[in-house]
N, C-alpha and C. Protein backbone atom coordinates (compact mmCIF):
# COMPACT_ATOMS: atom_id res chain seq x y z
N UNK A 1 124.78 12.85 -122.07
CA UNK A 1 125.86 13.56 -121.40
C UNK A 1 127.15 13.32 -122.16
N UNK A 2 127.03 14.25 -123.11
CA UNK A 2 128.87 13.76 -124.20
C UNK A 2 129.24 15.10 -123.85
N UNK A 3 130.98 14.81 -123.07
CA UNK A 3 132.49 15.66 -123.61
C UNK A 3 133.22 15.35 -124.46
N UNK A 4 133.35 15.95 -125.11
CA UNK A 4 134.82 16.10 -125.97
C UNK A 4 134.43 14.63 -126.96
N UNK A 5 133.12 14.84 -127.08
CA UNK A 5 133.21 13.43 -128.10
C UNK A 5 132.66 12.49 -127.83
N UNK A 6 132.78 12.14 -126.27
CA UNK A 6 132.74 10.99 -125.32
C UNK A 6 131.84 11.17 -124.40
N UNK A 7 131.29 9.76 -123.91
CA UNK A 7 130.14 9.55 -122.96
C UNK A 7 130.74 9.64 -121.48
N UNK A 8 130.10 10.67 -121.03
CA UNK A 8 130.54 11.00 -119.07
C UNK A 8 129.82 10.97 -118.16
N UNK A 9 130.29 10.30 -117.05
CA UNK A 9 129.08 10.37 -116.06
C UNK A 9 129.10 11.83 -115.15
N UNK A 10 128.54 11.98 -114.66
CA UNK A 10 128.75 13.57 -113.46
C UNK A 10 127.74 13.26 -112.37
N UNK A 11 128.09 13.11 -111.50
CA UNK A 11 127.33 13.86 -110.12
C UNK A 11 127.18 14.50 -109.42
N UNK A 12 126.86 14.85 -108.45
CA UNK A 12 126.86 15.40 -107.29
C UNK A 12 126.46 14.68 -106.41
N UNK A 13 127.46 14.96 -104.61
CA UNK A 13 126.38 14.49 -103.51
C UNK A 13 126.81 15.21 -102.58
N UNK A 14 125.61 15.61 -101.33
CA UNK A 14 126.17 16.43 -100.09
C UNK A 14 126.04 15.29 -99.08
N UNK A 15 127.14 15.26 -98.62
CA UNK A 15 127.31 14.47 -97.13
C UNK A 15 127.35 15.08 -96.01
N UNK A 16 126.58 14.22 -94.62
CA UNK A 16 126.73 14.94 -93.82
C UNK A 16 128.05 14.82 -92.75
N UNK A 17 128.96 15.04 -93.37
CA UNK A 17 130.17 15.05 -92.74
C UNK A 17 131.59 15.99 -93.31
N UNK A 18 131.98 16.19 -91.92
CA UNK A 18 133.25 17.23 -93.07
C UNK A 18 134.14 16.55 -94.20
N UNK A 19 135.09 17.74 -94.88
CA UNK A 19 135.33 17.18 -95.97
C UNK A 19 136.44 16.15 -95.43
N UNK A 20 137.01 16.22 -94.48
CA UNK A 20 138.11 15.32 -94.62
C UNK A 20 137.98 13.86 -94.09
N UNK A 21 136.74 13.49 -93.64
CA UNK A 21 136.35 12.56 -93.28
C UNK A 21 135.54 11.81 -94.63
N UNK A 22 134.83 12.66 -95.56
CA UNK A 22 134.44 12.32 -96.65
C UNK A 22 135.66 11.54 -97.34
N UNK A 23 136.34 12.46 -97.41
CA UNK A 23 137.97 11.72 -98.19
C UNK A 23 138.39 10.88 -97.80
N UNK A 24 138.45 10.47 -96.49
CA UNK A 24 139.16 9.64 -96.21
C UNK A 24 137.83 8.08 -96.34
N UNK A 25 136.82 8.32 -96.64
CA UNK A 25 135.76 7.34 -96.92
C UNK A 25 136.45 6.70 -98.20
N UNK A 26 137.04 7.02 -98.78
CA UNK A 26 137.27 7.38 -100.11
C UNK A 26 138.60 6.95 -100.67
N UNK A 27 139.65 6.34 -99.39
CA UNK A 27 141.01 6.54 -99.71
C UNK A 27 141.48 5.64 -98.38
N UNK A 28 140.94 4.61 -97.62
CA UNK A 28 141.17 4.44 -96.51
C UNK A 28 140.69 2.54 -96.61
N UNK A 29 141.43 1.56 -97.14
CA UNK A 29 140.65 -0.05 -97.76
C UNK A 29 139.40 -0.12 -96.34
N UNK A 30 139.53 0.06 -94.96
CA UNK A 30 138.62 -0.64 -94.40
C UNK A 30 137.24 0.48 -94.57
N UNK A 31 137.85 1.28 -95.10
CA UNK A 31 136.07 1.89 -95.29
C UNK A 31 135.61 2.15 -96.47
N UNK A 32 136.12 2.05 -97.34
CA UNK A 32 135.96 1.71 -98.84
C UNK A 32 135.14 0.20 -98.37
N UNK A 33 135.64 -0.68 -97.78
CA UNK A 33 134.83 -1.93 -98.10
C UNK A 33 133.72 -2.03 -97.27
N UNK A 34 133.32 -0.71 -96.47
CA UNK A 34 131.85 -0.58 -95.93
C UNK A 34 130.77 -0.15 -97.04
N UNK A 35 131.73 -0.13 -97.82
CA UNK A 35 130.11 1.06 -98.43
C UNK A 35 130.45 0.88 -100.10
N UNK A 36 131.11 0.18 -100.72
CA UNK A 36 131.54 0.58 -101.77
C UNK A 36 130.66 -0.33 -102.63
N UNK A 37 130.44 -0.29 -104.16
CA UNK A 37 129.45 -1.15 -104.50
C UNK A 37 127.45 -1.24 -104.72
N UNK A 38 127.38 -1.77 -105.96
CA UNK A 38 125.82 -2.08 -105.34
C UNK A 38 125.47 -2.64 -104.33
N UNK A 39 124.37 -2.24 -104.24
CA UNK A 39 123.15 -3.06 -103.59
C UNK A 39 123.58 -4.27 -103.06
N UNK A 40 123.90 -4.66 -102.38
CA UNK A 40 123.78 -6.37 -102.33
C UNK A 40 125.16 -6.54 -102.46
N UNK A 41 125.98 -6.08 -102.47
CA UNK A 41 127.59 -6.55 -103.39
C UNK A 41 128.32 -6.54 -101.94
N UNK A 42 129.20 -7.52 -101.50
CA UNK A 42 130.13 -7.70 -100.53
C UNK A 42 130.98 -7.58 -101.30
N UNK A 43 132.22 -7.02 -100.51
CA UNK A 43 133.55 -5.75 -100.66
C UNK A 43 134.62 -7.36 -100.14
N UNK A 44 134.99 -8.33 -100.39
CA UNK A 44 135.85 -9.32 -99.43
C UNK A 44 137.65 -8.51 -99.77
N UNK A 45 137.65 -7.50 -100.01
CA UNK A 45 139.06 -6.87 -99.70
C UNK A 45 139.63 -6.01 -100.93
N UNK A 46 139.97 -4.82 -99.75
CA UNK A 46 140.28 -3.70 -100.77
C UNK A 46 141.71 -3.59 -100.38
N UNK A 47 143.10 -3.41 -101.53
CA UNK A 47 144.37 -2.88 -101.53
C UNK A 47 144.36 -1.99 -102.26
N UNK A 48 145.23 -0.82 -101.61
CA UNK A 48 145.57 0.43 -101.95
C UNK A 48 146.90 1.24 -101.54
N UNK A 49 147.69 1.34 -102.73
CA UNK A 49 149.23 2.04 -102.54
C UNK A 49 148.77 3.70 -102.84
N UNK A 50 148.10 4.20 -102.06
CA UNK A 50 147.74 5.92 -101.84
C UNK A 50 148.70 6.86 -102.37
N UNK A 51 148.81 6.91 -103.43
CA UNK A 51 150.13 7.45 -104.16
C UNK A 51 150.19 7.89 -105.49
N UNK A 52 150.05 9.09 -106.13
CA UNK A 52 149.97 9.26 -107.78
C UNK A 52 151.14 8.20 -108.05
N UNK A 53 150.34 7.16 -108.91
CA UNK A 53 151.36 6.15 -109.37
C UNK A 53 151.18 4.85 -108.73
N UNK A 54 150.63 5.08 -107.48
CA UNK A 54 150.10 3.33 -106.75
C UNK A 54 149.06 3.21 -107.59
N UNK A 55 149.27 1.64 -107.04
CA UNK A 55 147.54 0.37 -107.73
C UNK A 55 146.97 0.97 -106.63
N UNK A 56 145.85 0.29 -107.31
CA UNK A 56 144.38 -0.35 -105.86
C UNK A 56 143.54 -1.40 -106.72
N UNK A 57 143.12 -2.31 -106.09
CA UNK A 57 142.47 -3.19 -106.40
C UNK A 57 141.47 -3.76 -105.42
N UNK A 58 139.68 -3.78 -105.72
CA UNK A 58 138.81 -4.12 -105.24
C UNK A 58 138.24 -5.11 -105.77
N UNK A 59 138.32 -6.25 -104.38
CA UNK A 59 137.71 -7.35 -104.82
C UNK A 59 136.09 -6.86 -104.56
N UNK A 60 135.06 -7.08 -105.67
CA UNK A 60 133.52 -7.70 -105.22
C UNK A 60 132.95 -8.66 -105.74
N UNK A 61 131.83 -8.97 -105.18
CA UNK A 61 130.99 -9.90 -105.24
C UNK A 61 129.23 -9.79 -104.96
N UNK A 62 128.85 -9.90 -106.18
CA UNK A 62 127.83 -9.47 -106.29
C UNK A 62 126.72 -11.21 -105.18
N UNK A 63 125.57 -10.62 -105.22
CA UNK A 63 124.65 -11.40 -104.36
C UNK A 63 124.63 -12.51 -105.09
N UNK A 64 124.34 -12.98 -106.50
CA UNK A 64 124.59 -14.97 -106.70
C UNK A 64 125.91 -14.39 -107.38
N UNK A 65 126.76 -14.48 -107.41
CA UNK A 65 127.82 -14.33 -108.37
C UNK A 65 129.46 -14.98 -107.79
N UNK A 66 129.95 -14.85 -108.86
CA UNK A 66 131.44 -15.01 -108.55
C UNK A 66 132.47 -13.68 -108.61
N UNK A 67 133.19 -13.31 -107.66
CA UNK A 67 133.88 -12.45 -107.47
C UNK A 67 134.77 -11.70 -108.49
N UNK A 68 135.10 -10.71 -108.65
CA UNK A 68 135.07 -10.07 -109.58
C UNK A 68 135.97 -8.69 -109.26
N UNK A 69 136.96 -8.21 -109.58
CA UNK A 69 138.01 -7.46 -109.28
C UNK A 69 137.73 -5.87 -110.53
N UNK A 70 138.19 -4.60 -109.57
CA UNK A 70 138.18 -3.61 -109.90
C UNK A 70 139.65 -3.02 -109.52
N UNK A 71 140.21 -2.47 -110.78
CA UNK A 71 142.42 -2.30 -110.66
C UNK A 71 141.63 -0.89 -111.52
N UNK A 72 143.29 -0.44 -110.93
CA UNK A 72 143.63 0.96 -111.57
C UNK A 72 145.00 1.71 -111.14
N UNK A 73 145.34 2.81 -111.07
CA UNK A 73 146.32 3.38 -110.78
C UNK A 73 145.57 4.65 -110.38
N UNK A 74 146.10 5.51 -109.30
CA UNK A 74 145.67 6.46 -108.63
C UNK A 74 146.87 7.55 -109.76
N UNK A 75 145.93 8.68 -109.87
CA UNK A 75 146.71 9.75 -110.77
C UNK A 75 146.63 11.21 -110.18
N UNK A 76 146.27 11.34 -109.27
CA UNK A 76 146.63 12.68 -108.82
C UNK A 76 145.62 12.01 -107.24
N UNK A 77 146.36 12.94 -105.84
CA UNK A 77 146.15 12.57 -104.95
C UNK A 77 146.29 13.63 -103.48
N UNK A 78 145.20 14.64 -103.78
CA UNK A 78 145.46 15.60 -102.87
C UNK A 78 144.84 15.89 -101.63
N UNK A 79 144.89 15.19 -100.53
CA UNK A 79 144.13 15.30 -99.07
C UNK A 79 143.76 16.79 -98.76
N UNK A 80 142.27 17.02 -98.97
CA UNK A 80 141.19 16.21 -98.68
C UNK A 80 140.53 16.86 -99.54
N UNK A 81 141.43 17.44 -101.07
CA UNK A 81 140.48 18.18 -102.07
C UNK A 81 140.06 16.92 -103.44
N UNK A 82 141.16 16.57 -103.90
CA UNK A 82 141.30 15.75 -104.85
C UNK A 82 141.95 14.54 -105.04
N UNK A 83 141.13 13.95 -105.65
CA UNK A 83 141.42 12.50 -105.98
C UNK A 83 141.02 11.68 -107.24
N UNK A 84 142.00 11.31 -108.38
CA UNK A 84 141.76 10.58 -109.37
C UNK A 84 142.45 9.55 -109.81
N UNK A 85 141.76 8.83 -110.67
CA UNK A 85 142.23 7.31 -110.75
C UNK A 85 141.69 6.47 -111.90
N UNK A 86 142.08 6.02 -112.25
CA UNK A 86 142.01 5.11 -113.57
C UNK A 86 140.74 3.93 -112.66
N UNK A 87 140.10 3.65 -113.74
CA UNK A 87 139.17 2.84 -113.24
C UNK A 87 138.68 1.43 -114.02
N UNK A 88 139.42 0.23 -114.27
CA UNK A 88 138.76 -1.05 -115.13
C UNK A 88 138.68 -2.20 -114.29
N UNK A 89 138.17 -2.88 -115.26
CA UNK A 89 137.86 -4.18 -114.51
C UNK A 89 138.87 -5.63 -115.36
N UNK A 90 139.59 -6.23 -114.16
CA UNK A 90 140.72 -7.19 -114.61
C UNK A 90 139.72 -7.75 -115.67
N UNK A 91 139.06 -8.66 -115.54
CA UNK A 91 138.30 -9.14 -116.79
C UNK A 91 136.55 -8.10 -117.34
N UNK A 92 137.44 -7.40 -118.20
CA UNK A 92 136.00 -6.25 -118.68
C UNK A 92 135.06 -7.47 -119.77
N UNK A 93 133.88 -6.60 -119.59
CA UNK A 93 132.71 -7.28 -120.77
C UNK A 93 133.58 -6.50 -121.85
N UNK A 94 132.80 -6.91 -123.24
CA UNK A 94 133.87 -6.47 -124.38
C UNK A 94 133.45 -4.90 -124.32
N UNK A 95 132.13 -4.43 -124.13
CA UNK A 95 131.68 -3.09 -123.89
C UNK A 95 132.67 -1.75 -123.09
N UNK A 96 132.87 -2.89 -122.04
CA UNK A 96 134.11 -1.92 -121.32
C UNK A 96 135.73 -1.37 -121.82
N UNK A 97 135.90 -0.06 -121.19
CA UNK A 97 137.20 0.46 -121.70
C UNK A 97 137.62 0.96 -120.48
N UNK A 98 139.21 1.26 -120.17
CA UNK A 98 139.42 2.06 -118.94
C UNK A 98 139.21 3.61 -118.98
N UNK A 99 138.54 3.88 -117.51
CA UNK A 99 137.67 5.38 -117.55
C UNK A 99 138.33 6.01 -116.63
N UNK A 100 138.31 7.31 -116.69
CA UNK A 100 138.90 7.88 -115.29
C UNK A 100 138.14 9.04 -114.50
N UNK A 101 138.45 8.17 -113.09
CA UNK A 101 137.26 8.74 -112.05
C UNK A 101 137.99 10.10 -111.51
N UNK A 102 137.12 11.26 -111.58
CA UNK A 102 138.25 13.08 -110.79
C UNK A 102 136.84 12.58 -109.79
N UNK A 103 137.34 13.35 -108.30
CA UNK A 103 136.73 13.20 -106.95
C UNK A 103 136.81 14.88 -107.11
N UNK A 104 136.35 15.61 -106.73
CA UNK A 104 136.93 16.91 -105.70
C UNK A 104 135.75 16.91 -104.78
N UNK A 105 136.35 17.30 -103.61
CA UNK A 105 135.63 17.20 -101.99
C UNK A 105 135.55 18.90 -101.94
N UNK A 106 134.41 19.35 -101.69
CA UNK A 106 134.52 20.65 -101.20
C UNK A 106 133.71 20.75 -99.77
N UNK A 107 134.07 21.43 -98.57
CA UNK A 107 133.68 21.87 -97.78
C UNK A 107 132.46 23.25 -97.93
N UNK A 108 131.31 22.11 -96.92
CA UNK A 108 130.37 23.62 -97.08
C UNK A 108 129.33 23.94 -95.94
N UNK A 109 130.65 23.86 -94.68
CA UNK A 109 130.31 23.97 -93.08
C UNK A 109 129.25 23.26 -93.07
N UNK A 110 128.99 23.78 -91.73
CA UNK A 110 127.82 22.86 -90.92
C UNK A 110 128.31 21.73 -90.85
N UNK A 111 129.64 21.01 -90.67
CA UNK A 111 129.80 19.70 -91.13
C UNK A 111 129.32 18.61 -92.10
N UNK A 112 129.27 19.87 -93.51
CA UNK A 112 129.04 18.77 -94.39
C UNK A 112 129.67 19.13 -95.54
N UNK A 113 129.67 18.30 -96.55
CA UNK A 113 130.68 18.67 -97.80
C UNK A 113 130.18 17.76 -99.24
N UNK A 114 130.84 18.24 -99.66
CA UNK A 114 129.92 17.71 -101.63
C UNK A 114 130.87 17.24 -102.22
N UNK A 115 130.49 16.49 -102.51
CA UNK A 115 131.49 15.30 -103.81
C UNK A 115 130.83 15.96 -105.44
N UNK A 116 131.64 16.49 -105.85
CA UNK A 116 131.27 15.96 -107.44
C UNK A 116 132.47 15.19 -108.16
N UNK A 117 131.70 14.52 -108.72
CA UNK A 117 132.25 13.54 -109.69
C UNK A 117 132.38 13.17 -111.06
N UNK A 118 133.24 12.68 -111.53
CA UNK A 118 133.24 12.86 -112.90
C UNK A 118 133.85 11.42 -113.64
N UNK A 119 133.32 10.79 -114.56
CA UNK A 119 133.89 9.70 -114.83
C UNK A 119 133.92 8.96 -116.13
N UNK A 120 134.67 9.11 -116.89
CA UNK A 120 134.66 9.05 -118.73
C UNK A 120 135.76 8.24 -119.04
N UNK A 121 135.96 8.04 -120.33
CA UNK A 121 134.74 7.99 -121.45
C UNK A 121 134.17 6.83 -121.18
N UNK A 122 133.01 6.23 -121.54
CA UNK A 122 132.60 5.03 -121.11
C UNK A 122 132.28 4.85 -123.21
N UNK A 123 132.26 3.25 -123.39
CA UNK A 123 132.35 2.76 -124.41
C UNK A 123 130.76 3.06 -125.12
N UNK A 124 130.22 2.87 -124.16
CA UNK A 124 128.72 2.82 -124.59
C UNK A 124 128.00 3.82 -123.58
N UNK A 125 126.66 4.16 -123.87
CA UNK A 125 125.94 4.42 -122.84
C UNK A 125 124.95 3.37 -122.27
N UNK A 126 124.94 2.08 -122.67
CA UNK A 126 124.68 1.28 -121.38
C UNK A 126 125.45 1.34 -120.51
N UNK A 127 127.01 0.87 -120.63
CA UNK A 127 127.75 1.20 -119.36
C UNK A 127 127.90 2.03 -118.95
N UNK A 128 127.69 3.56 -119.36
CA UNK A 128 127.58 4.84 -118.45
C UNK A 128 126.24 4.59 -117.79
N UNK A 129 125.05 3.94 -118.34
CA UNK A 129 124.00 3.88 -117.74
C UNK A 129 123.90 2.82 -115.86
N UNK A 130 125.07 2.23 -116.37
CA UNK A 130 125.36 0.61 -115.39
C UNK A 130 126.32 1.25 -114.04
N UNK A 131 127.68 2.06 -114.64
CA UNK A 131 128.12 2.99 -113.59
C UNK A 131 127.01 4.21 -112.75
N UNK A 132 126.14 4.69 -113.72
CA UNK A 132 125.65 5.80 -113.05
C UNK A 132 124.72 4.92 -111.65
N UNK A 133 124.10 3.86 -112.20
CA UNK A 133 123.18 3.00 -110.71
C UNK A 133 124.00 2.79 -110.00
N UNK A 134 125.42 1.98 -110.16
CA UNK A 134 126.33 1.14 -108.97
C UNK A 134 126.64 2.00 -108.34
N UNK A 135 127.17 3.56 -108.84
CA UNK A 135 127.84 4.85 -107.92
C UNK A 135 126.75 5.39 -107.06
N UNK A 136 125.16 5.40 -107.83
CA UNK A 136 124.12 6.30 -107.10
C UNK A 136 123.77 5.68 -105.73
N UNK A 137 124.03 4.09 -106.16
CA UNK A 137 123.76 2.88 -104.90
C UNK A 137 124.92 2.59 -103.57
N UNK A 138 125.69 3.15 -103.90
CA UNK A 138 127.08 3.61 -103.09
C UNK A 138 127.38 4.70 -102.79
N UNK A 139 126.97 5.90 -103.07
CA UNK A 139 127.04 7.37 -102.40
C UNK A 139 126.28 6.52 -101.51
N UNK A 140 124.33 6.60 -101.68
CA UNK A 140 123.95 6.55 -100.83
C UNK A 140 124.44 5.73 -99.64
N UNK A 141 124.58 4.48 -99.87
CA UNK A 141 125.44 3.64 -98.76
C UNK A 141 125.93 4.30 -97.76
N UNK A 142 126.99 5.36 -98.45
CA UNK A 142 128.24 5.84 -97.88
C UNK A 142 127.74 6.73 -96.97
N UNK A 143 126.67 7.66 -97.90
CA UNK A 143 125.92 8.70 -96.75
C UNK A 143 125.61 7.91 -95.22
N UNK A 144 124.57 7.08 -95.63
CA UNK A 144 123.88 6.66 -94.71
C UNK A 144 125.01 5.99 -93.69
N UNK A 145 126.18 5.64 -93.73
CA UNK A 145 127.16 5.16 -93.48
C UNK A 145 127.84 6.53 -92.41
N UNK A 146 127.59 7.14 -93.46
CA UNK A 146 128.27 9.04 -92.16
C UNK A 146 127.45 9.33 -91.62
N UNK A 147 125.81 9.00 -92.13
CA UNK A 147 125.22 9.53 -90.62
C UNK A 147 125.04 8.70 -89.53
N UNK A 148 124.84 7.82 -89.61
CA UNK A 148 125.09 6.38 -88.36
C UNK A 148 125.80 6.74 -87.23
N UNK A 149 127.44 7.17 -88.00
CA UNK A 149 128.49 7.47 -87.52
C UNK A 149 128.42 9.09 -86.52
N UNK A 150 127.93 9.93 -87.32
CA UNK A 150 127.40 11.33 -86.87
C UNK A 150 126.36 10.79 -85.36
N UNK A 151 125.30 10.37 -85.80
CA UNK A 151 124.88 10.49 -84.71
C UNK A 151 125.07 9.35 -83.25
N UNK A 152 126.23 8.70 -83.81
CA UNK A 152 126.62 7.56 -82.66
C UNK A 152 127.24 8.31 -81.43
């Protein structure tokens, strides 16, 4: 998967929830730290200045590990279509470079809506390979997270 030169991730996902509840999954620290992350990874606190031009910074912690921080700056910020943001890690492996994550939320009734995603350049394609599991392992989360909620 190369743009412009460079290694990108892309997805897609349909959730079952409208779009603005998707977004706000997405943009909101106490529910970012329900769902965000691999497998196994506790979220112990997310800050976020919601603002083209604010930080955010996510603490995790993987299952044996020591905690481990995700910073960036939010770069465009539009409720409940778009959302992008610089994406590194305070201490990167040498592999890593800073990437930048585009969100767009589209609505597609029935109460549900689609994320695609987009997220480049990555240094290598192991680490596009390493983002594409941690994100695929956190949509799902997140889904399963809106339907809980849906049918409560």
């Amino acid at each position: 998967m190369t743009h412009d030169g460079g290694l990108r991730l892309h997805l897609q996902h349909v959730f079952r929830a409208p779009r603005s509840v998707v977004f706000r999954t997405f943009t909101e620290p106490r529910e970012v730290a329900k769902w965000w992350g691999p497998d196994g990874f506790a979220i112990p606190s997310v800050e976020s200045d919601l603002r083209p031009g604010g930080a955010y910074r996510i603490a995790m912690q993987p299952p044996d590990g020591d905690v481990f921080c995700l910073v960036g700056e939010f770069l465009e910020v539009d409720p409940p279509e778009r959302l992008s943001y610089t994406f590194r890690w305070e201490d990167p492996d040498p592999e890593d470079r800073e990437t930048v994550v585009t969100l767009s939320f589209h609505e597609l009734g029935n109460s549900s809506a689609k994320l695609v995603f987009n997220q480049g350049d990555f240094a290598t394609e192991r680490r596009r390979t390493l983002h594409e599991e941690g994100w695929a392992q956190s949509l799902n989360k997140l889904d399963e997270l809106l339907a809980s909620a849906a049918s409560a």
